[in-house]
Protein backbone atom coordinates (compact mmCIF):
# COMPACT_ATOMS: atom_id res chain seq x y z
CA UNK A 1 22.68 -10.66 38.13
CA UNK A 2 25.79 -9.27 39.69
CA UNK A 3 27.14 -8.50 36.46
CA UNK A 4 24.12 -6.53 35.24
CA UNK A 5 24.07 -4.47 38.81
CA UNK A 6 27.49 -4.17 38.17
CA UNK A 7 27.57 -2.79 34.09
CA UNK A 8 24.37 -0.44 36.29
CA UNK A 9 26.70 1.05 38.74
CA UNK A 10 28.96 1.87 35.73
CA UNK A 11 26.69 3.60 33.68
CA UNK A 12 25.54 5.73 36.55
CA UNK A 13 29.30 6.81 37.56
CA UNK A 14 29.77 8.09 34.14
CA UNK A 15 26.91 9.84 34.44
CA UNK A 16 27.49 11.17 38.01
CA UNK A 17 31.17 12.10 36.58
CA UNK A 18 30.31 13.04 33.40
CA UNK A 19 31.96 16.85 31.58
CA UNK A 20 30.51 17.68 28.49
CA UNK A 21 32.52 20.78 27.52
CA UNK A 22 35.86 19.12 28.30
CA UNK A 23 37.27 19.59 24.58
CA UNK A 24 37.55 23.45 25.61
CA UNK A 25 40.52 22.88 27.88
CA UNK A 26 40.93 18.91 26.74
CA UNK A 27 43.01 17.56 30.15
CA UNK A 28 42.86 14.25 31.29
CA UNK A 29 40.59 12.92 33.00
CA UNK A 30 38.90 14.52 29.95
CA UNK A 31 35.17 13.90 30.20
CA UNK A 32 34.81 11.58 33.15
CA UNK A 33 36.06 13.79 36.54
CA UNK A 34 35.28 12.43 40.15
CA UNK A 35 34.49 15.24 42.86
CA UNK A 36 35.86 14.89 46.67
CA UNK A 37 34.62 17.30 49.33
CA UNK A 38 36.38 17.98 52.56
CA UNK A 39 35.25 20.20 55.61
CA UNK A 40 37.74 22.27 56.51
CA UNK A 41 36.03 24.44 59.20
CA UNK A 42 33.60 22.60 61.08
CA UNK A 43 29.87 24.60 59.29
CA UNK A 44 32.18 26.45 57.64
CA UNK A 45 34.41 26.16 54.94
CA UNK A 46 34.72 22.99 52.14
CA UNK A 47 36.72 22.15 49.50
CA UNK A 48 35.83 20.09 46.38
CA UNK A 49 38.96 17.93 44.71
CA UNK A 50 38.83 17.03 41.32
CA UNK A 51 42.01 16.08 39.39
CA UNK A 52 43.63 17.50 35.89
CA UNK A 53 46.72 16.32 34.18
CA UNK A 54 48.71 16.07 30.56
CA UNK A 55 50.06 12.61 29.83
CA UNK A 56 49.11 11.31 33.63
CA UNK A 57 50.84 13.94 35.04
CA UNK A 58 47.78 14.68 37.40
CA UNK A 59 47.48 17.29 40.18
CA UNK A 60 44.46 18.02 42.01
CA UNK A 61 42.21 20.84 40.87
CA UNK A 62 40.35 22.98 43.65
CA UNK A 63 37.13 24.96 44.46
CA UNK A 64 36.22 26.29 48.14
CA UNK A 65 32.79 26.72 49.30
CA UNK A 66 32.59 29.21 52.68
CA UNK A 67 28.92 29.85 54.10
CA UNK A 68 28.78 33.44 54.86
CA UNK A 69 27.08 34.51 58.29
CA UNK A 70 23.99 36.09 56.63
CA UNK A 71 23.50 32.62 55.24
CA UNK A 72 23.87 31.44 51.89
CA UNK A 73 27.66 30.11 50.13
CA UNK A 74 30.61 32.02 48.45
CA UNK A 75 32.30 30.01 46.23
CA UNK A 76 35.86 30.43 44.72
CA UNK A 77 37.30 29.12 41.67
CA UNK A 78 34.59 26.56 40.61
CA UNK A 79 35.57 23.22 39.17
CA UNK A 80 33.30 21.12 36.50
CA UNK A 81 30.18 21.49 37.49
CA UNK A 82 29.92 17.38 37.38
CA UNK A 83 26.27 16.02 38.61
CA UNK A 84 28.13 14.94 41.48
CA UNK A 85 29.90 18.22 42.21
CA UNK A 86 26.83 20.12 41.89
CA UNK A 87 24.28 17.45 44.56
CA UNK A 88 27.21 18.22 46.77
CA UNK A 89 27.16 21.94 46.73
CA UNK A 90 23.01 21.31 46.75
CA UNK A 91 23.61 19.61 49.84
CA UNK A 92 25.29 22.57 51.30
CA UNK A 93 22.90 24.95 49.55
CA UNK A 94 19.95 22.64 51.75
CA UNK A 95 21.77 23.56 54.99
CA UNK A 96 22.93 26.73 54.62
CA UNK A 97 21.36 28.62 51.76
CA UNK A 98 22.02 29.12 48.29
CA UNK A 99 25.34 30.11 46.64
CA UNK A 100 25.45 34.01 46.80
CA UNK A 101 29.05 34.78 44.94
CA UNK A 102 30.82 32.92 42.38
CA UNK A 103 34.79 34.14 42.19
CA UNK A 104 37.13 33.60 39.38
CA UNK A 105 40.35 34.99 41.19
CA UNK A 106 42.38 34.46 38.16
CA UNK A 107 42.87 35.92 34.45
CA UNK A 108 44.87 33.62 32.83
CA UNK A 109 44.17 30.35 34.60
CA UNK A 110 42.17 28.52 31.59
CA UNK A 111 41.81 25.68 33.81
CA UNK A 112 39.96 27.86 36.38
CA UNK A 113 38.10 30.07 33.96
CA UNK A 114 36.26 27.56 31.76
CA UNK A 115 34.13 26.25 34.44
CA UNK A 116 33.19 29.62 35.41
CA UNK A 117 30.32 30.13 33.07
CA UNK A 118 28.72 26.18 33.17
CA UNK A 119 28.77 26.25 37.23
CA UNK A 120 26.78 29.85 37.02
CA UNK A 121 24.43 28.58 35.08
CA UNK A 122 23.34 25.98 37.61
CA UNK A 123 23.34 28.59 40.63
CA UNK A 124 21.19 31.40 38.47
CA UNK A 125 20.67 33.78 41.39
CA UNK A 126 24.23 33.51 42.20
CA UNK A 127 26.15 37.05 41.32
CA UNK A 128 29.50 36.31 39.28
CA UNK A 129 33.06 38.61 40.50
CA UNK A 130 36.13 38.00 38.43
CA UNK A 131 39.40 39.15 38.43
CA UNK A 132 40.33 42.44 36.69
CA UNK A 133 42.37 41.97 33.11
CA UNK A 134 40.65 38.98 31.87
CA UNK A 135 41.66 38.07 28.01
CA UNK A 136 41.28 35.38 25.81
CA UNK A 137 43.54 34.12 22.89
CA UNK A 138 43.94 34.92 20.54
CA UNK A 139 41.20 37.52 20.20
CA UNK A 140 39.89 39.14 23.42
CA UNK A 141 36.40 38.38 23.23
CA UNK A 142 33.69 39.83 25.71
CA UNK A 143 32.86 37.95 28.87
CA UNK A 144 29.62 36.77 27.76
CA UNK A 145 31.10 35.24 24.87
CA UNK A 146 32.88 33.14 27.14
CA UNK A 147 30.09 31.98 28.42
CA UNK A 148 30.16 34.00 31.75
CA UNK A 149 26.34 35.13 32.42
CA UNK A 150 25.76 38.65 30.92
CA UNK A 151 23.56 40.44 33.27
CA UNK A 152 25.10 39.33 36.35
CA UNK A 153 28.99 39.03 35.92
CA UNK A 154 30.88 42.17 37.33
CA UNK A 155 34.59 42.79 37.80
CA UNK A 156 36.11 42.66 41.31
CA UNK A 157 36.48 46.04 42.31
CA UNK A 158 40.05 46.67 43.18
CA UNK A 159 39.31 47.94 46.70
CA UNK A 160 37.87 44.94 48.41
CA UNK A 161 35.71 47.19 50.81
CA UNK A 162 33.68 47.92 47.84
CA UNK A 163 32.79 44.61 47.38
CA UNK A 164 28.99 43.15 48.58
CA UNK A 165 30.86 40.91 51.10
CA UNK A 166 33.59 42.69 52.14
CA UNK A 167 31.99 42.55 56.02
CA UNK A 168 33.40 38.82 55.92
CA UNK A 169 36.14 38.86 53.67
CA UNK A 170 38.89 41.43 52.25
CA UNK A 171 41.41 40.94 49.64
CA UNK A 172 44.16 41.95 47.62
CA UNK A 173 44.62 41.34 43.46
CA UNK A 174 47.99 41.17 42.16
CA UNK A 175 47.98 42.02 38.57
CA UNK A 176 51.07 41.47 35.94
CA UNK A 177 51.27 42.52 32.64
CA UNK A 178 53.23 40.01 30.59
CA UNK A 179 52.74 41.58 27.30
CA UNK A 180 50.10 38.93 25.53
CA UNK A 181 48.28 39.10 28.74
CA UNK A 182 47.96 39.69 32.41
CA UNK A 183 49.16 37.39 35.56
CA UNK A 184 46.41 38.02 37.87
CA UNK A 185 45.69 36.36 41.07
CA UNK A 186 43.15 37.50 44.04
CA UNK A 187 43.96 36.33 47.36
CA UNK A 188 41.01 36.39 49.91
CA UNK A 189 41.11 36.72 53.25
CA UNK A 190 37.92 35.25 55.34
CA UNK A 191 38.23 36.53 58.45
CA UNK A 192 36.43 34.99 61.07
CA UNK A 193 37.77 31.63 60.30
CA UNK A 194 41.40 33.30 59.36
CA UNK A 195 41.79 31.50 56.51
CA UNK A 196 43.37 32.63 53.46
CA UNK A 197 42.37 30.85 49.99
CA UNK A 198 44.45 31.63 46.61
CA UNK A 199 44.80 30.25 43.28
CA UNK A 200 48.28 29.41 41.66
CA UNK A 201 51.09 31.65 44.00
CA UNK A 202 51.75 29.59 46.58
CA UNK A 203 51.21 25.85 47.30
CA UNK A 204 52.79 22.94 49.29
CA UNK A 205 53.64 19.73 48.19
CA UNK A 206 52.41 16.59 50.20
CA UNK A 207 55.05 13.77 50.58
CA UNK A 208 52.14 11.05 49.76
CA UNK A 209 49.60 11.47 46.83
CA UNK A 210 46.21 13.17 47.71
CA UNK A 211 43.30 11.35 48.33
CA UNK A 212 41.32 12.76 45.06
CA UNK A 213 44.28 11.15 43.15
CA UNK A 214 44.22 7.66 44.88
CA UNK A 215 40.61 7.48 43.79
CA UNK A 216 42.27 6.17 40.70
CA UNK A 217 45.62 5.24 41.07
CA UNK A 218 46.44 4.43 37.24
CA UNK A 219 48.45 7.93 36.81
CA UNK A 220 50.90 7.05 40.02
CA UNK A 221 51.42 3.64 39.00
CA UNK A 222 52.29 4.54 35.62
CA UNK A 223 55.01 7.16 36.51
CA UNK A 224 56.17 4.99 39.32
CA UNK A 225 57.92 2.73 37.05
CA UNK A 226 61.71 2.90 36.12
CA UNK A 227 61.67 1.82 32.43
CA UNK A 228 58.61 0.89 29.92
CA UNK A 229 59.42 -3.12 30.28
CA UNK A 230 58.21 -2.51 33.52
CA UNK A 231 54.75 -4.01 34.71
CA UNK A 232 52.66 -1.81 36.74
CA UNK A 233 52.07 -2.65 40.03
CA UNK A 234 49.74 -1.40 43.20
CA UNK A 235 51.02 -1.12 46.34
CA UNK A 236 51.54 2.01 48.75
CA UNK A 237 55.31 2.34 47.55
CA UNK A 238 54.60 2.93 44.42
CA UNK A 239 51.37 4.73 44.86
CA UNK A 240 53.91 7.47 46.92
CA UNK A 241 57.03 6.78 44.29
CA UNK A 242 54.25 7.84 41.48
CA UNK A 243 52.95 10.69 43.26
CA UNK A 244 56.46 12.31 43.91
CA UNK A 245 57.64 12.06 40.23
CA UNK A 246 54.41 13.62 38.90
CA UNK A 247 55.11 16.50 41.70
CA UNK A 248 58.62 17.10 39.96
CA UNK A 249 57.25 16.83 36.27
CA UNK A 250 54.34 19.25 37.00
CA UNK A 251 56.31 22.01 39.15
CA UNK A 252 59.70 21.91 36.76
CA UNK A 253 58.74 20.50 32.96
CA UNK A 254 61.74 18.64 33.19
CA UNK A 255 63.77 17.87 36.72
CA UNK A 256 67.39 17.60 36.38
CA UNK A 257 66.71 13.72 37.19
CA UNK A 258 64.64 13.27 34.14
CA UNK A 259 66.26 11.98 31.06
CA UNK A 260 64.49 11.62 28.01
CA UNK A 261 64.82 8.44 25.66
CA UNK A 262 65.82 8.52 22.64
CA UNK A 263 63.36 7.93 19.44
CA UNK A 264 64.80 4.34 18.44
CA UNK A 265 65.19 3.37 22.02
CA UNK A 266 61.44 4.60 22.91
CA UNK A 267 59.96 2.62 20.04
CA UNK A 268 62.24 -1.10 20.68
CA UNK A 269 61.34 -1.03 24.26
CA UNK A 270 57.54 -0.02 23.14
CA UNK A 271 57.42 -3.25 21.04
CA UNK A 272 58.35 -5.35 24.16
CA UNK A 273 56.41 -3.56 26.78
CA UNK A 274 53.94 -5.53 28.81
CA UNK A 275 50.89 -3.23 28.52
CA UNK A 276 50.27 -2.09 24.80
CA UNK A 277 47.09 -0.96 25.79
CA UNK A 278 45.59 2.46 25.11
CA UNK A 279 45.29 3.22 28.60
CA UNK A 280 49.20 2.72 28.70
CA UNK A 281 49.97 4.82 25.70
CA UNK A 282 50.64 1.54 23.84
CA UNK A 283 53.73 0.93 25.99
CA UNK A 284 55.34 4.19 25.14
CA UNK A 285 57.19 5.64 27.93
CA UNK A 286 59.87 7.62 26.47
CA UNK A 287 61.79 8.42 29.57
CA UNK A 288 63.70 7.41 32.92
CA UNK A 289 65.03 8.92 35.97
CA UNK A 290 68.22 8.74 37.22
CA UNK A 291 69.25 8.08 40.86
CA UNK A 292 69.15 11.15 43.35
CA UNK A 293 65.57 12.09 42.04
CA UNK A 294 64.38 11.51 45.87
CA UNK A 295 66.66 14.75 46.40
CA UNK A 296 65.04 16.95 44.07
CA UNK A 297 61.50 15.99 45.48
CA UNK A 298 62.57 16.72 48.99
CA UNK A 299 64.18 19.97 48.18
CA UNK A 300 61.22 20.88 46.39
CA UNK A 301 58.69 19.61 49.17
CA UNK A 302 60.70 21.41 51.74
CA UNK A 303 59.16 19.39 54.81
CA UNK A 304 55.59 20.84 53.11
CA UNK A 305 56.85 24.75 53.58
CA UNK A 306 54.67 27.25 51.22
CA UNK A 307 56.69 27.16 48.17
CA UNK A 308 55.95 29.26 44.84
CA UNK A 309 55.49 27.25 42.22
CA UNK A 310 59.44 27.07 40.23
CA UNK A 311 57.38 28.20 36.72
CA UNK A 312 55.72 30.94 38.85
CA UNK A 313 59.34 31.93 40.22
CA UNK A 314 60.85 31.52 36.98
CA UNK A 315 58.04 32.63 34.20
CA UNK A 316 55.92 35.33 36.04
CA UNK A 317 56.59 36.37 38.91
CA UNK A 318 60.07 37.97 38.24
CA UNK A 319 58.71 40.06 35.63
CA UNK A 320 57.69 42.14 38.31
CA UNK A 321 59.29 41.46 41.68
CA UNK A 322 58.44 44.77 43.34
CA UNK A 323 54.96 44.59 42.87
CA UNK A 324 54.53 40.89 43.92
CA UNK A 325 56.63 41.42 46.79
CA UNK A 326 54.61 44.51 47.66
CA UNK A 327 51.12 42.06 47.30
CA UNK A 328 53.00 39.54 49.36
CA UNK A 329 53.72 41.90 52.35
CA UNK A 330 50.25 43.31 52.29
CA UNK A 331 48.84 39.94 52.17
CA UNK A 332 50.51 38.88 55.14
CA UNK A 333 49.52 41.81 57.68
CA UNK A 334 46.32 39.60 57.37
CA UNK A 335 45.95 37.19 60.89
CA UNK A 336 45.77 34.22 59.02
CA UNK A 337 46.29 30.49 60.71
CA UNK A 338 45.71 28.33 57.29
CA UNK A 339 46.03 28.80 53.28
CA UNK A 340 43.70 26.76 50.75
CA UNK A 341 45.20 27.22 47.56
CA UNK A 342 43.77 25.45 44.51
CA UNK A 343 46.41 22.90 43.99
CA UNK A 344 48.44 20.11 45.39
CA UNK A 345 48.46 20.08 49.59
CA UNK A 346 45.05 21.65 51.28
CA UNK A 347 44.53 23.47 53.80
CA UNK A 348 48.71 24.70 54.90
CA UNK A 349 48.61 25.41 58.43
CA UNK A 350 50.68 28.52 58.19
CA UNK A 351 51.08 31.66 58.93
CA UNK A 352 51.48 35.54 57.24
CA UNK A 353 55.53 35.06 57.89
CA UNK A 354 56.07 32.01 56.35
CA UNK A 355 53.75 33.56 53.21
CA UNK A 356 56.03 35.99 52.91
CA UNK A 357 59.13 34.19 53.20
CA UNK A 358 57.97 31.79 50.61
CA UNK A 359 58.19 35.20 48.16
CA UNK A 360 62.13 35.88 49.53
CA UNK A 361 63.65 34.41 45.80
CA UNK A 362 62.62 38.37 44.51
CA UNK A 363 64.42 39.96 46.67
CA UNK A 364 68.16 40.89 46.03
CA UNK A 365 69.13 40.50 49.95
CA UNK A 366 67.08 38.00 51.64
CA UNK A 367 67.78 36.49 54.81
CA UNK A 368 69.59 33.09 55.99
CA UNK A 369 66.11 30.97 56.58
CA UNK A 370 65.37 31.31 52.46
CA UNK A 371 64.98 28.29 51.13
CA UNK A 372 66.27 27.89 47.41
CA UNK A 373 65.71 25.40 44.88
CA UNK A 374 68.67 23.14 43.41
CA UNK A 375 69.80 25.29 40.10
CA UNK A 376 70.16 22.39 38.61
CA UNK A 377 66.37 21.22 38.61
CA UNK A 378 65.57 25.00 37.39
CA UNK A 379 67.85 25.04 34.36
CA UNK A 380 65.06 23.84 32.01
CA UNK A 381 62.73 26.63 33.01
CA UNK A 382 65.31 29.08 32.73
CA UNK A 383 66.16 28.24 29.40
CA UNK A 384 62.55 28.39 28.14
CA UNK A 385 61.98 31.71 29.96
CA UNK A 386 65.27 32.85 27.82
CA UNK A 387 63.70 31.51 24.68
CA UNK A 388 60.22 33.12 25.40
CA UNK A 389 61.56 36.34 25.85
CA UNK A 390 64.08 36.44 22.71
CA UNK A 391 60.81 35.72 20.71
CA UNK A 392 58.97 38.68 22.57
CA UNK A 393 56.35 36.41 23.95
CA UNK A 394 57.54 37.19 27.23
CA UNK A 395 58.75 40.33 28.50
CA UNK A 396 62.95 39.79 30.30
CA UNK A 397 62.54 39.79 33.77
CA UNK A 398 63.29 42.95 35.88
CA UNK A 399 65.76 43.27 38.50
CA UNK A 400 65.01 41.86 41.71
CA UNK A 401 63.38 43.96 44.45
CA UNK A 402 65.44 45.39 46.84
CA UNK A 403 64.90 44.36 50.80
């Protein structure tokens, strides 16, 4: 009997968890994605976790739900649109009215913009803003071909007060041109709760692994471990050991700790690892880390400081350091007391200075409190920029802005 309740309870999860449409942007947990919501402001503001990853290396994923005082929910940067995701917006939408807006504050976040048109679909009164500059690859293709609903998906106009809730909210749209596309990211501002919700510029990194992530602890455990002969094992060390290594792999590619294993090396320890399992990429775990990798994290976690991402620093955001810098000061004349961005640590209790400061690397004088990154742990990044650029993918970056 317990069995059959149990093989019951099984069936249903995948159901409740269940993403159709994830061979569009095919990341792990694939089609099978768990949704955790969080108030943030007491009847006001809620995020909804879900988690994304390549080879384990999972980070959360993030939408925000804010109930506007006319009644009814804005909602930026949906995530799958899950059965469980959506009964938990329902039960929101039973409270407090039904979702108004739907933001995508991005142009090139693939991750963000494929969920776009599915969640839409099951909120059909709901009127659609995205960012300006949206393109697809490698044809642009109209929005509704995207799947984004026809008749009521409108670009964000670029002054905020133009928008249909602009008496709650205002915000600013940085927009980059990197050749093949455009950077674009729309920071919004709600006021009466001062909170400040963006996508991809700034995050902070939490020293222990987020709850969404401990739901399933398989990626931690698996990137806790030193060598492939090693057996996985749960406990709270490793859960956080996991956690900090996927942080580095995610935010640099390749941390100066990180040293690859060589082909012959990778396959002899493969044949002897414990767990040959799929789930364990039949023992392959072509890698190590050296000792000292506890420094990089910490310089890169910064006591949980806002931090731009070290690909944004490196990849984007220098192609145009005056502008960004210019976003980032206008951004922070906002009276803002917290930041929900859609990955890693939510909310940061900040405030518009240390947003700002967190954008100092562009400048070409910045003052003594900057925090840099080791050089060391950005080398990789630097050299693909460098390669990107020689093969006109990437535009060189420009000089920095001066203070």
């Amino acid at each position: 009997m317990r069995a059959a309740q149990s093989d019951c309870k099984q069936q249903q999860n995948a159901q409740d968890w269940s993403w159709h449409f994830w061979p569009l942007v095919p990341l792990y947990p694939y089609n099978q994605r768990r949704t955790l919501r969080r108030e943030i402001v007491k009847d006001t503001i809620w995020t909804f976790d879900q988690i994304q990853g390549i080879l384990y290396t999972v980070v959360p994923i993030r939408m925000t739900a804010v109930r506007l005082s006319s009644g009814g929910l804005l909602i930026y940067a949906p995530v799958a649109p899950t059965p469980e995701c959506i009964r938990l917006v329902n039960e929101l939408v039973a409270i407090h009215g039904e979702v108004k807006y739907i933001i995508l504050p991005t142009a090139s976040g693939l991750e963000h913009k494929v969920f776009v048109g599915p969640f839409a679909r099951r909120f059909p009164n709901a009127q659609v803003f995205v960012a300006p500059s949206q393109w697809s690859y490698p044809f642009n293709l109209p929005l509704s071909w995207l799947g984004f609903p026809e008749q009521r998906t409108k670009i964000l106009p670029f002054d905020s007060k133009l928008a249909p809730f602009s008496n709650e909210f205002e915000y600013k749209i940085l927009n980059i041109n990197l050749g093949r596309g455009s950077f674009v990211e729309v920071a919004l501002w709600h006021k009466s709760s001062r909170t400040l919700l963006l996508t991809d510029t700034v995050l902070a990194v939490p020293e222990t692994p987020p709850e969404i992530i401990q739901l399933d602890p398989y990626p931690l455990l698996f990137h806790a471990r030193d060598n492939a002969l090693e057996e996985i094992c749960d406990n709270p060390e490793n859960r956080q050991k996991g956690w900090q290594r996927i942080s580095l792999f995610a935010l640099y590619f390749r941390p100066s700790a990180l040293e690859t294993v060589g082909i012959k090396q990778a396959l002899t320890d493969m044949f002897k690892a414990p767990d040959k399992s799929k789930k364990a990429y039949f023992g392959l775990f072509p890698f190590h880390w050296k000792n000292g990798w506890q420094h990089s994290f910490n310089a890169l976690r910064g006591n949980g400081r806002p931090l731009v991402a070290p690909i944004l620093q490196t990849l984007i955001l220098d192609h145009a350091p005056a502008k960004t810098i210019e976003w980032a000061s206008l951004v922070s004349l906002w009276d803002f007391e917290r930041i929900i961005p859609c990955h890693f640590d939510a909310p940061i209790q900040t405030n518009p200075s240390q947003f700002r400061q967190a954008f100092a690397f562009l400048e070409s004088e910045t003052s003594g409190t900057q925090q840099s990154l080791p050089a060391e742990d950005l080398a990789f990044i630097l050299e693909l920029e460098e390669n990107l650029d020689k093969k006109g993918i990437t535009r060189p970056p420009q000089p920095k802005s001066v203070v």
